[in-house]
N, C-alpha and C. Protein backbone atom coordinates (compact mmCIF):
# COMPACT_ATOMS: atom_id res chain seq x y z
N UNK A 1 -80.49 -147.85 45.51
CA UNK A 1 -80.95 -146.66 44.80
C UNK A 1 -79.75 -145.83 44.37
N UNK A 2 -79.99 -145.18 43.42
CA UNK A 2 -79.14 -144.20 42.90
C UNK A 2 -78.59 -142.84 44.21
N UNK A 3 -79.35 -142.58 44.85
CA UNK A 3 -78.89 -141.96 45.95
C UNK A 3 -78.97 -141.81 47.42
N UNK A 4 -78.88 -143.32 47.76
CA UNK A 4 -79.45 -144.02 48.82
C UNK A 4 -80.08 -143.18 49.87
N UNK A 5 -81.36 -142.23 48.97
CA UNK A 5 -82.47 -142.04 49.91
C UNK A 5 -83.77 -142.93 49.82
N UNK A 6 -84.92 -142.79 50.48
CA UNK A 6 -85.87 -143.14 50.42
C UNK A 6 -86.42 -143.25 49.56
N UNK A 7 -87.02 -144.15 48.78
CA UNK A 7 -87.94 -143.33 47.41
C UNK A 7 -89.42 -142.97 47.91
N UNK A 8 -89.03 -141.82 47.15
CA UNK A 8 -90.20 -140.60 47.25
C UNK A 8 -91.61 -141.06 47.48
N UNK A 9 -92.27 -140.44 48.73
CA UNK A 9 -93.73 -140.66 49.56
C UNK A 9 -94.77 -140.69 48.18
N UNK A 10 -94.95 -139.61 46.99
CA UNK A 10 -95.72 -139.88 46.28
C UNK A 10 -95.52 -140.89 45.12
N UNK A 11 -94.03 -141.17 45.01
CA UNK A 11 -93.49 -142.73 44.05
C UNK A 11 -94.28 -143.85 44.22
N UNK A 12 -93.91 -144.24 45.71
CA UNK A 12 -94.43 -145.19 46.62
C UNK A 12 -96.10 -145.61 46.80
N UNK A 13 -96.49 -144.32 47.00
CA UNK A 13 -97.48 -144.84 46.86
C UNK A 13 -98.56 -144.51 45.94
N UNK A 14 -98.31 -144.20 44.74
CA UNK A 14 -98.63 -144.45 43.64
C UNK A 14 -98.21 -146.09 42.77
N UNK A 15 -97.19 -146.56 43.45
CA UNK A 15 -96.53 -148.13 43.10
C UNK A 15 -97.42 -148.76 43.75
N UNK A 16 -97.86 -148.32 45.05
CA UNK A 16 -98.55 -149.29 46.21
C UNK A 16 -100.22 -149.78 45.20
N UNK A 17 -100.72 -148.14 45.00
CA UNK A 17 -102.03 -147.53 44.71
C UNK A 17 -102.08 -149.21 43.32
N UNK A 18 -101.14 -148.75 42.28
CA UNK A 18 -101.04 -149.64 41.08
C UNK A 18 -101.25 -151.12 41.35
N UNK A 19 -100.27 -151.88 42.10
CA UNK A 19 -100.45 -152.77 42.48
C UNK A 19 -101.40 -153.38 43.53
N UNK A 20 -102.12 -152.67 44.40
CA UNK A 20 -103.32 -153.08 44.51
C UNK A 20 -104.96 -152.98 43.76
N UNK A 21 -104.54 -152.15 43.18
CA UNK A 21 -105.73 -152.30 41.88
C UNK A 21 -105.47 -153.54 41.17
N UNK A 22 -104.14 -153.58 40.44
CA UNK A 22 -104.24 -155.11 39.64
C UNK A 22 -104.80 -155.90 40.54
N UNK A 23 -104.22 -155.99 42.11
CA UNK A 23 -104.87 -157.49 42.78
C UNK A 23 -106.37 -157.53 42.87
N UNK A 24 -107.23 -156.24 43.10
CA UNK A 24 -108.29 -155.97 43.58
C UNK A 24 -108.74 -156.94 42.22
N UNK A 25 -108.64 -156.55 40.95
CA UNK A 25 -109.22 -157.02 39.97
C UNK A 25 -109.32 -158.70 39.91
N UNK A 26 -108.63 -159.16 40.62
CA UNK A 26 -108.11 -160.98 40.79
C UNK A 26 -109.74 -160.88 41.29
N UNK A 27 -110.23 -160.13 42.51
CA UNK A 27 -111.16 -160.18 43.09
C UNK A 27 -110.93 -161.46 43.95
N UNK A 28 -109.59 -161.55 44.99
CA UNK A 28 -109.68 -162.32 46.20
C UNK A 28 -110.48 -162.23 47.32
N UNK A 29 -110.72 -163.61 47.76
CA UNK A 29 -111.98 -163.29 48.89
C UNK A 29 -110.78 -163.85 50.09
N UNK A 30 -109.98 -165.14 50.00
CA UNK A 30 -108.85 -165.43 51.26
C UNK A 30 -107.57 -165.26 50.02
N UNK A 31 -106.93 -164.64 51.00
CA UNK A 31 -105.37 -163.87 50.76
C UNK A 31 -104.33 -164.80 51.46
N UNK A 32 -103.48 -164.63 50.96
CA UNK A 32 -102.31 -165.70 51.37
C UNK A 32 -101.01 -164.29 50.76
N UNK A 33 -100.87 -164.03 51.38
CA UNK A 33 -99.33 -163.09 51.10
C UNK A 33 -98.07 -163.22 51.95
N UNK A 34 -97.16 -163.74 50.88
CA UNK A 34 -95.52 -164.13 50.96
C UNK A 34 -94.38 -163.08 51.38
N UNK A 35 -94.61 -162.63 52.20
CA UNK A 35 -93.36 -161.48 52.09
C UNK A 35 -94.05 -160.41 52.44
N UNK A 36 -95.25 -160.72 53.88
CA UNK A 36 -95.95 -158.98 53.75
C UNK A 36 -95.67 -157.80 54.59
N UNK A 37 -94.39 -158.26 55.05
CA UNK A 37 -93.42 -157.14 55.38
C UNK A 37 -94.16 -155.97 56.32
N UNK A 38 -94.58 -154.92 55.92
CA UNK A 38 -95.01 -153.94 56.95
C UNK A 38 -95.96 -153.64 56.54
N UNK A 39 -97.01 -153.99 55.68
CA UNK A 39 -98.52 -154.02 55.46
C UNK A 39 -98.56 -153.12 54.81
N UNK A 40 -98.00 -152.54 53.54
CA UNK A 40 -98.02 -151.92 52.12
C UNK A 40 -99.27 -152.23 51.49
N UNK A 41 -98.83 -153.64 51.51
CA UNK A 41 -100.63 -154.03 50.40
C UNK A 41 -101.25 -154.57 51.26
N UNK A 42 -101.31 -155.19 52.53
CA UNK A 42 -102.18 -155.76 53.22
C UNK A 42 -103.40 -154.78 53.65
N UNK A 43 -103.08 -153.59 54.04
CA UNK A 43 -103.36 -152.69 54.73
C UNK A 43 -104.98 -152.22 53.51
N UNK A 44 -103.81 -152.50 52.12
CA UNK A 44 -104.87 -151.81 50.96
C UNK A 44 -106.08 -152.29 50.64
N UNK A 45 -105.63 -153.60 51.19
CA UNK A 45 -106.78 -154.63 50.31
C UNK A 45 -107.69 -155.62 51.36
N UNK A 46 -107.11 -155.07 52.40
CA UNK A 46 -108.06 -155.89 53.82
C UNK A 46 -109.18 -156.07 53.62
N UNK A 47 -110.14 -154.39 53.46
CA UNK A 47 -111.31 -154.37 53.39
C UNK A 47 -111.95 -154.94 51.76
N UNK A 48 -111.11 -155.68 51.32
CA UNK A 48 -112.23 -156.50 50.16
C UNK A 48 -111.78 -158.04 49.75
N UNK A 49 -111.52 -158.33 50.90
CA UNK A 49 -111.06 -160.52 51.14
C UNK A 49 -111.67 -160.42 52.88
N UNK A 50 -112.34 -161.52 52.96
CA UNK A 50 -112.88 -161.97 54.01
C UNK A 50 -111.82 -162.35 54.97
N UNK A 51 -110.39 -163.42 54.44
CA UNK A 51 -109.45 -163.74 55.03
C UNK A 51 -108.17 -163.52 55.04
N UNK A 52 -107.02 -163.02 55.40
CA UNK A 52 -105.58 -162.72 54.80
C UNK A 52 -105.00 -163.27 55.84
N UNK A 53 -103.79 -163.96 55.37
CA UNK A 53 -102.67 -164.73 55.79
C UNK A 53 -101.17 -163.79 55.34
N UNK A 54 -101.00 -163.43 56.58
CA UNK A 54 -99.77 -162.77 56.32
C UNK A 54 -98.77 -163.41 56.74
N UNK A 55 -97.72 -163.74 55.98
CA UNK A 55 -96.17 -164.29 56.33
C UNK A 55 -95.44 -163.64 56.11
N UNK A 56 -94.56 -163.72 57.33
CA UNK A 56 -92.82 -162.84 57.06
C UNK A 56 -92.02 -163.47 57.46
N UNK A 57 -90.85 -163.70 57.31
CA UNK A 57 -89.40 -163.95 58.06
C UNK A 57 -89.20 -163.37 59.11
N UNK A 58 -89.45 -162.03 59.32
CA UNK A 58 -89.16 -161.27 59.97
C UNK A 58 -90.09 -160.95 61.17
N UNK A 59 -90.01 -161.34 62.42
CA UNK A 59 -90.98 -161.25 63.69
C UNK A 59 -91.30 -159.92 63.96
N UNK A 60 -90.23 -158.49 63.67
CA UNK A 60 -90.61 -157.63 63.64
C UNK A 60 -91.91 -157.19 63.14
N UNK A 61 -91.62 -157.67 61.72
CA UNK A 61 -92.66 -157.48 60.61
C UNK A 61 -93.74 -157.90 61.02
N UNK A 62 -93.78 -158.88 61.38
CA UNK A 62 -95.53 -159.45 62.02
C UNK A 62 -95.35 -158.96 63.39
N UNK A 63 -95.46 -158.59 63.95
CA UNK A 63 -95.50 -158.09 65.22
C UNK A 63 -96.20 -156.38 64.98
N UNK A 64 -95.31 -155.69 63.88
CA UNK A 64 -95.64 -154.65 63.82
C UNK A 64 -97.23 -154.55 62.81
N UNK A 65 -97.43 -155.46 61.78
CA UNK A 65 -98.48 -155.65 61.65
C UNK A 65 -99.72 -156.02 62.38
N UNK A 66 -99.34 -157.33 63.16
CA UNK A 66 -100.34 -157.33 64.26
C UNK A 66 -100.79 -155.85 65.31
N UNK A 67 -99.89 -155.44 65.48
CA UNK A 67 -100.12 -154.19 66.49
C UNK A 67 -101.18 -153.28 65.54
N UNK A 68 -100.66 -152.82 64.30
CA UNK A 68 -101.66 -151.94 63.37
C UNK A 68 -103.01 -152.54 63.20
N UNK A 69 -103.31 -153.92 63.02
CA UNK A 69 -104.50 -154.67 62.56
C UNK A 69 -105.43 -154.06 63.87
N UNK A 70 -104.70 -154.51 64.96
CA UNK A 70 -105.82 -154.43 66.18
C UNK A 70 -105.75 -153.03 66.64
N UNK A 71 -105.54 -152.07 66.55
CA UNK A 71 -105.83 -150.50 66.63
C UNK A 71 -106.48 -150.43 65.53
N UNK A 72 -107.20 -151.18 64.46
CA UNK A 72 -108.00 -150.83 63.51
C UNK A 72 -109.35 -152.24 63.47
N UNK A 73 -108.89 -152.70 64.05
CA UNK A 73 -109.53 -153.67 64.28
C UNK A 73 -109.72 -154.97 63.17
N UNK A 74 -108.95 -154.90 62.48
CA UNK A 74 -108.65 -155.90 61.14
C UNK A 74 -108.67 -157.18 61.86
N UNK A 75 -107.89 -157.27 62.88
CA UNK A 75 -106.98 -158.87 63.61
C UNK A 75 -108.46 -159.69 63.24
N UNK A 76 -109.40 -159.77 63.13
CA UNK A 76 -110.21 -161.02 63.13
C UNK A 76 -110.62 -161.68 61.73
N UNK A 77 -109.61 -160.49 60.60
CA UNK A 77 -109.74 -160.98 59.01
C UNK A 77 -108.14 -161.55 59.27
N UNK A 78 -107.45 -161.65 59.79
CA UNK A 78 -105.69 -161.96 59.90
C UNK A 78 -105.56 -163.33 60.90
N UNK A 79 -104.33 -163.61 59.50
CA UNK A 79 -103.73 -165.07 60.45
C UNK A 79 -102.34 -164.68 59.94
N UNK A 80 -101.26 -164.59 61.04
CA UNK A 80 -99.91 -164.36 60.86
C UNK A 80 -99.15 -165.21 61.32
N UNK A 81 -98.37 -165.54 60.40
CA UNK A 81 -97.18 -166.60 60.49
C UNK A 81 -96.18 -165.93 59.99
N UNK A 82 -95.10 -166.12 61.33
CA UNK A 82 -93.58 -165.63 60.90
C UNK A 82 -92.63 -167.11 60.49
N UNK A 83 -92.52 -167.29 59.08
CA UNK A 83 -91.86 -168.17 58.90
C UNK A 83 -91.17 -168.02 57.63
N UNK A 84 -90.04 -168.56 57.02
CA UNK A 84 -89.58 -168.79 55.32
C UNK A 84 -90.79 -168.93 54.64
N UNK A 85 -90.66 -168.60 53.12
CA UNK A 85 -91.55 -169.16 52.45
C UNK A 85 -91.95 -170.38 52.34
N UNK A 86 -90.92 -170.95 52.17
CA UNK A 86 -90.81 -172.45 52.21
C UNK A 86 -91.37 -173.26 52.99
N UNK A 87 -91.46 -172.80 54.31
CA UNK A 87 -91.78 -173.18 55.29
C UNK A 87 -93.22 -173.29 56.05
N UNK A 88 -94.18 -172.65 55.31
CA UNK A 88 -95.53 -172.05 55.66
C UNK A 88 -95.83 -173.32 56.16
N UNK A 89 -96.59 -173.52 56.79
CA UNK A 89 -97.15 -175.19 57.49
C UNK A 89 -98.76 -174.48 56.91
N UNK A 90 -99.01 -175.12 55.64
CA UNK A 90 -100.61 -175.05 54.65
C UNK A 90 -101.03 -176.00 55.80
N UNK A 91 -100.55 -177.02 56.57
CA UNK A 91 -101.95 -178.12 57.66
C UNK A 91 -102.49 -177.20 58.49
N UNK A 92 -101.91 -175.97 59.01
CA UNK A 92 -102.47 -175.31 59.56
C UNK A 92 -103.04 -174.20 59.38
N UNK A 93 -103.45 -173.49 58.21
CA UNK A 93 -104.57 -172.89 57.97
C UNK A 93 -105.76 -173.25 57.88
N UNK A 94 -106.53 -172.45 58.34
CA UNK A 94 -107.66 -172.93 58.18
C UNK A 94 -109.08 -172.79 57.11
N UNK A 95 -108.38 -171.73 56.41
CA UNK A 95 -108.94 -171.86 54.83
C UNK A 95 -108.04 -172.18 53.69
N UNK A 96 -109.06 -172.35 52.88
CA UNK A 96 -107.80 -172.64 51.98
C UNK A 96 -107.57 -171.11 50.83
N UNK A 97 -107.03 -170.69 50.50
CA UNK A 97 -106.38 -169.54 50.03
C UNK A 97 -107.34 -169.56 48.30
N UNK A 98 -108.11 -168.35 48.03
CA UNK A 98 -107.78 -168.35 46.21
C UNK A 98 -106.88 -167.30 45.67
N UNK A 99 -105.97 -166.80 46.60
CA UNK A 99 -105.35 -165.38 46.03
C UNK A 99 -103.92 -165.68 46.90
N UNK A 100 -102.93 -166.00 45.89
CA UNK A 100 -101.58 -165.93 46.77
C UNK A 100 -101.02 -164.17 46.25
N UNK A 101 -100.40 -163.90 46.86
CA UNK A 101 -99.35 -162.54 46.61
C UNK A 101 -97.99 -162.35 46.81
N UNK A 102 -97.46 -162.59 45.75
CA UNK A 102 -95.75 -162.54 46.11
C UNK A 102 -95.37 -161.00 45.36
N UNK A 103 -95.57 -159.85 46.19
CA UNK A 103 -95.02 -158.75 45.81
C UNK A 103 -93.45 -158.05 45.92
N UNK A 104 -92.65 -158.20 45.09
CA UNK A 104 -91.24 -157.55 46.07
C UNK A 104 -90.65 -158.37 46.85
N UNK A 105 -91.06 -159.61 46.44
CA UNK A 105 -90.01 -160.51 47.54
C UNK A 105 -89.18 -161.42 46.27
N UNK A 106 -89.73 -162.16 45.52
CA UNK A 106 -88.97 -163.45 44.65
C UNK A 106 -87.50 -162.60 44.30
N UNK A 107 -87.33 -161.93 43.97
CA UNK A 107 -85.68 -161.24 44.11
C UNK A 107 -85.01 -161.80 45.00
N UNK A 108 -85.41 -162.00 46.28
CA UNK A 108 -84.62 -162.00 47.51
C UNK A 108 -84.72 -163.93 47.86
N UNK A 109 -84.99 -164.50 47.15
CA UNK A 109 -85.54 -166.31 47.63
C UNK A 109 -83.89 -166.06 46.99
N UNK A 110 -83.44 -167.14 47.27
CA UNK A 110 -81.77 -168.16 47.08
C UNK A 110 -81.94 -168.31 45.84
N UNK A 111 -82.71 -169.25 45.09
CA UNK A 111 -82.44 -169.68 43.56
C UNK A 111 -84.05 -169.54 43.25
N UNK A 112 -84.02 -169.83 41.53
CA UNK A 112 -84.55 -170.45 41.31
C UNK A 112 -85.83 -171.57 41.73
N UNK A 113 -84.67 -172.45 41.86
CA UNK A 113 -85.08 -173.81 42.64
C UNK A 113 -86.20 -173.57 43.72
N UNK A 114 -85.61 -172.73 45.09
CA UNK A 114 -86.49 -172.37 45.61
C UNK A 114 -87.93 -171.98 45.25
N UNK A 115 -88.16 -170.85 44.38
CA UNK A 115 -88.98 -170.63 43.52
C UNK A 115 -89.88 -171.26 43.20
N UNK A 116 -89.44 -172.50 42.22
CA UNK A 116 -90.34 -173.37 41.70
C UNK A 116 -90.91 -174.25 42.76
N UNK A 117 -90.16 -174.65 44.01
CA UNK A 117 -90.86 -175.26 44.77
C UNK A 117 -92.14 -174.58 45.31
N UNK A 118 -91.65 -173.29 46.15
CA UNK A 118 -92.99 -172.51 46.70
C UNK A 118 -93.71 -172.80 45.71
N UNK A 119 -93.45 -172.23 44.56
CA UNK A 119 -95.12 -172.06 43.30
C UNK A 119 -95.65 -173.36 43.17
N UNK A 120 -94.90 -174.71 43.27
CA UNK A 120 -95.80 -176.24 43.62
C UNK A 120 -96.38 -176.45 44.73
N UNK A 121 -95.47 -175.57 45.92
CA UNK A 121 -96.68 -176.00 46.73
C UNK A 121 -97.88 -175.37 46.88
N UNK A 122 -98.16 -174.07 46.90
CA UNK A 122 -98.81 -173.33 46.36
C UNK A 122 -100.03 -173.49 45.70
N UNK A 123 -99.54 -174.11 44.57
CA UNK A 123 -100.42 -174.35 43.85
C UNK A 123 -101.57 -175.90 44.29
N UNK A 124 -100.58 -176.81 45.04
CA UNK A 124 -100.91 -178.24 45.59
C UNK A 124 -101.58 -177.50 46.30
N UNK A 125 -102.16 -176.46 46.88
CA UNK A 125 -102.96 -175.42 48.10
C UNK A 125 -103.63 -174.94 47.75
N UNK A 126 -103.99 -174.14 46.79
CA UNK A 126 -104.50 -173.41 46.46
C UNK A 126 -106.08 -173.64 46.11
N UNK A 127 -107.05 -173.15 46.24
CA UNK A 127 -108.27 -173.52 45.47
C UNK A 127 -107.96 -173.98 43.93
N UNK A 128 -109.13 -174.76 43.43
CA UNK A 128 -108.69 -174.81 42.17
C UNK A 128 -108.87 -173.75 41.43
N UNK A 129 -109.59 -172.52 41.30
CA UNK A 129 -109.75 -171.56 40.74
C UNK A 129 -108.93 -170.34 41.46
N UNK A 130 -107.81 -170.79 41.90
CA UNK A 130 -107.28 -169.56 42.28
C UNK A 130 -106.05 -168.88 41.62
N UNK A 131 -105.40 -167.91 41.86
CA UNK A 131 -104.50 -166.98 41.34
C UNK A 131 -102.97 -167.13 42.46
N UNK A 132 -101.77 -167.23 41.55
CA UNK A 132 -100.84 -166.28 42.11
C UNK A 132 -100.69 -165.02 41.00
N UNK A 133 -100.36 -164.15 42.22
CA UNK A 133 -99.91 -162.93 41.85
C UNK A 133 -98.54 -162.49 41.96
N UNK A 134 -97.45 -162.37 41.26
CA UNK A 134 -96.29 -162.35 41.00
C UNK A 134 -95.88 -160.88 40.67
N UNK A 135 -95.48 -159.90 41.63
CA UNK A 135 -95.05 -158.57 41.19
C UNK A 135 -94.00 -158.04 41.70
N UNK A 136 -93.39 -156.93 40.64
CA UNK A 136 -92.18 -156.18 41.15
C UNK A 136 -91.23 -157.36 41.15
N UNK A 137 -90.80 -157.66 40.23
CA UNK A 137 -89.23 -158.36 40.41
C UNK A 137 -88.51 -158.50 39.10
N UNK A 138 -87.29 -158.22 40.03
CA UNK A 138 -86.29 -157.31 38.89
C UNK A 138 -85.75 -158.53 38.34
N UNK A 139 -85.19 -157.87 36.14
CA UNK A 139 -85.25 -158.81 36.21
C UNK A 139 -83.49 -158.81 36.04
N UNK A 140 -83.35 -160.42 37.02
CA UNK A 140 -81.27 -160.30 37.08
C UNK A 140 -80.56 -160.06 35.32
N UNK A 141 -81.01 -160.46 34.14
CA UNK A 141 -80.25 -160.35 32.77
C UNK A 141 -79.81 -158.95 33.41
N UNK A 142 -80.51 -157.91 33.83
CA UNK A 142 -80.24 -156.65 33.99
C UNK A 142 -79.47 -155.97 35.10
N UNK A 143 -79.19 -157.24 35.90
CA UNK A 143 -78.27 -156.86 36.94
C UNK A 143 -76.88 -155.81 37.23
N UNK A 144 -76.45 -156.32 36.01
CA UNK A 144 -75.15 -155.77 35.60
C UNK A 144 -75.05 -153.92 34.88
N UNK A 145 -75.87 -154.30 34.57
CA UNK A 145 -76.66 -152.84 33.82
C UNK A 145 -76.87 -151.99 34.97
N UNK A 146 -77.80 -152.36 35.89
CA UNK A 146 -78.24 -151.66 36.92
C UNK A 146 -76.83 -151.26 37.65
N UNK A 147 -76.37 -151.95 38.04
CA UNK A 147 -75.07 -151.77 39.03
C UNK A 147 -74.14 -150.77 38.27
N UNK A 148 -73.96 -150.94 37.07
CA UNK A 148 -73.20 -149.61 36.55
C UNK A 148 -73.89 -148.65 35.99
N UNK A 149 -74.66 -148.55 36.12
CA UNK A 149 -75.68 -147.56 36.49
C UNK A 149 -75.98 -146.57 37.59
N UNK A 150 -76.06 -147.31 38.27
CA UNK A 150 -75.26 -146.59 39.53
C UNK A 150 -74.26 -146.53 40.16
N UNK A 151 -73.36 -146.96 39.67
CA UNK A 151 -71.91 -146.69 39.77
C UNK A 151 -71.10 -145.18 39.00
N UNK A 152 -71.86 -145.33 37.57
CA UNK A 152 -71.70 -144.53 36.97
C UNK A 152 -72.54 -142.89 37.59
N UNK A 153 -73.55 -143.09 37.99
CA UNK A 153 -74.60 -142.00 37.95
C UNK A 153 -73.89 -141.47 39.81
N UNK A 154 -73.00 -142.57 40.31
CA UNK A 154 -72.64 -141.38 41.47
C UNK A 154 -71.12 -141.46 41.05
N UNK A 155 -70.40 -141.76 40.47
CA UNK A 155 -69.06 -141.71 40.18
C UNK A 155 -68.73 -141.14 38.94
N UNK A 156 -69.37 -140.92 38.06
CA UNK A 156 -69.45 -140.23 36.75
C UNK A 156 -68.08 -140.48 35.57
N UNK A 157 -67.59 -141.68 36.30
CA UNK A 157 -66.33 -142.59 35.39
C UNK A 157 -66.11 -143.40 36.00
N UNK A 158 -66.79 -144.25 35.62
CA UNK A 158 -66.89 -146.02 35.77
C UNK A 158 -66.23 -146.44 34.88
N UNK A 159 -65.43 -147.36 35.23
CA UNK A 159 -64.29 -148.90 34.13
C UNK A 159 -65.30 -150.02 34.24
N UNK A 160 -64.84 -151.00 33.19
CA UNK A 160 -65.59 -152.28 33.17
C UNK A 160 -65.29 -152.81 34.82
N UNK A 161 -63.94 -152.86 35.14
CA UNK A 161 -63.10 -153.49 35.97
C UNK A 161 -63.84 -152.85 37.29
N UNK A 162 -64.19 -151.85 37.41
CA UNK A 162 -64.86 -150.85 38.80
C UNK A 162 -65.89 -151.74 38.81
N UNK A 163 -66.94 -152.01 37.87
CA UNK A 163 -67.62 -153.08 38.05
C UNK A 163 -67.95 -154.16 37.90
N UNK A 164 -66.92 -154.69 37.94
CA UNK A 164 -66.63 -156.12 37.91
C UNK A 164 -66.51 -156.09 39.61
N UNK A 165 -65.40 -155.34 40.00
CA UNK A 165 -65.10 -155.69 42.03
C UNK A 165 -66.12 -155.36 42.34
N UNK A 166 -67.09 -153.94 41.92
CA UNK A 166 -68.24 -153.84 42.67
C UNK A 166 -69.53 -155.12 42.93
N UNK A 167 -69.67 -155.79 41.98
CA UNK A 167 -70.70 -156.62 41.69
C UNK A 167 -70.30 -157.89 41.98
N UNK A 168 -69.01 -158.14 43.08
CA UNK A 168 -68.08 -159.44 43.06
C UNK A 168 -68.93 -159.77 44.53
C-alpha cells in the first residue's frame, strides 16, 4: 500500500460486500474456495451453499476459521483442508463442488503454469454445470507502474534507476 496502513474498515468491506454479491448470483449450492484465508467471503456466503470446502496453506488460517464456524455453528456446512492449491486431494471430498472461488490469491501461485494446472484440475472436478470464480488479481503488465507509484507517492522524486533496484 501506499502507506503501509490497513485499508480502511469501510473500503474492505464494501470490496468484501461486492464480491460476494457477484458470487451469490453464480447461485452455489457446494463451495470449494482456494485461498480462504480468514473467512472474508466464507463467512458471507455460508448461509446460501449447503456445502463449503475451505483450503489454505496456512494452518493458522484454518484453525482460526474452524474456531469461528463452531461458535456459530457453521462446522457441519465446512470441510477444511490445509494444503497448496495444487495439492487439494478432490478423492477425498465428498461432494463434488459446482462453485470454485479463487479470490485474492492467483497473484501469489509461482507461474502461470501453476495456474493452468489448478484450473484443469478443477475443472476435471467440477460438476459439469459448474463455475470458477476468478477475482481481485492484479494485473502484473502493471507491475512496474504500481511500484513507482508508490515509490513516487512516498518519496516524491523517483529515477527510473530507484526503480529498477526497488523492483529487483
Amino acid at each position: 500500500s501506499y502507506t503501509n496502513e490497513p485499508i480502511e474498515k469501510n473500503a474492505m468491506k464494501e470490496f468484501v460486500q461486492n464480491t460476494v454479491e457477484r458470487i451469490k448470483e453464480l447461485n452455489p449450492k457446494i463451495i470449494l474456495e482456494i485461498g480462504s484465508g480468514n473467512g472474508l467471503i466464507l463467512f458471507n456466503i455460508i448461509d446460501y451453499c449447503t456445502k463449503y470446502y475451505a483450503t489454505d496453506f496456512s494452518i493458522n488460517a484454518i484453525t482460526y476459521v474452524q474456531d469461528i464456524s463452531k461458535k456459530y455453528d457453521f462446522h457441519n456446512k465446512l470441510l477444511f483442508f490445509c494444503c497448496a492449491a495444487d495439492k487439494l486431494p478432490f478423492s477425498e471430498l465428498q461432494y463434488k463442488f459446482d462453485t470454485v472461488i479463487l479470490n485474492s490469491v492467483v497473484q501469489y501461485f509461482p507461474s502461470i503454469g501453476y495456474l493452468t494446472i489448478l484450473i484443469n484440475k478443477l475443472i476435471t472436478n467440477i460438476e459439469d454445470s459448474g463455475q470458477i470464480f476468478i477475482g481481485d488479481v492484479r494485473d502484473y503488465r502493471l507491475l512496474e507502474c504500481f511500484h513507482y507509484s508508490i515509490l513516487d507517492y512516498k518519496t516524491k522524486n523517483v529515477s527510473k534507476s530507484d526503480l529498477e533496484l526497488f523492483i529487483q
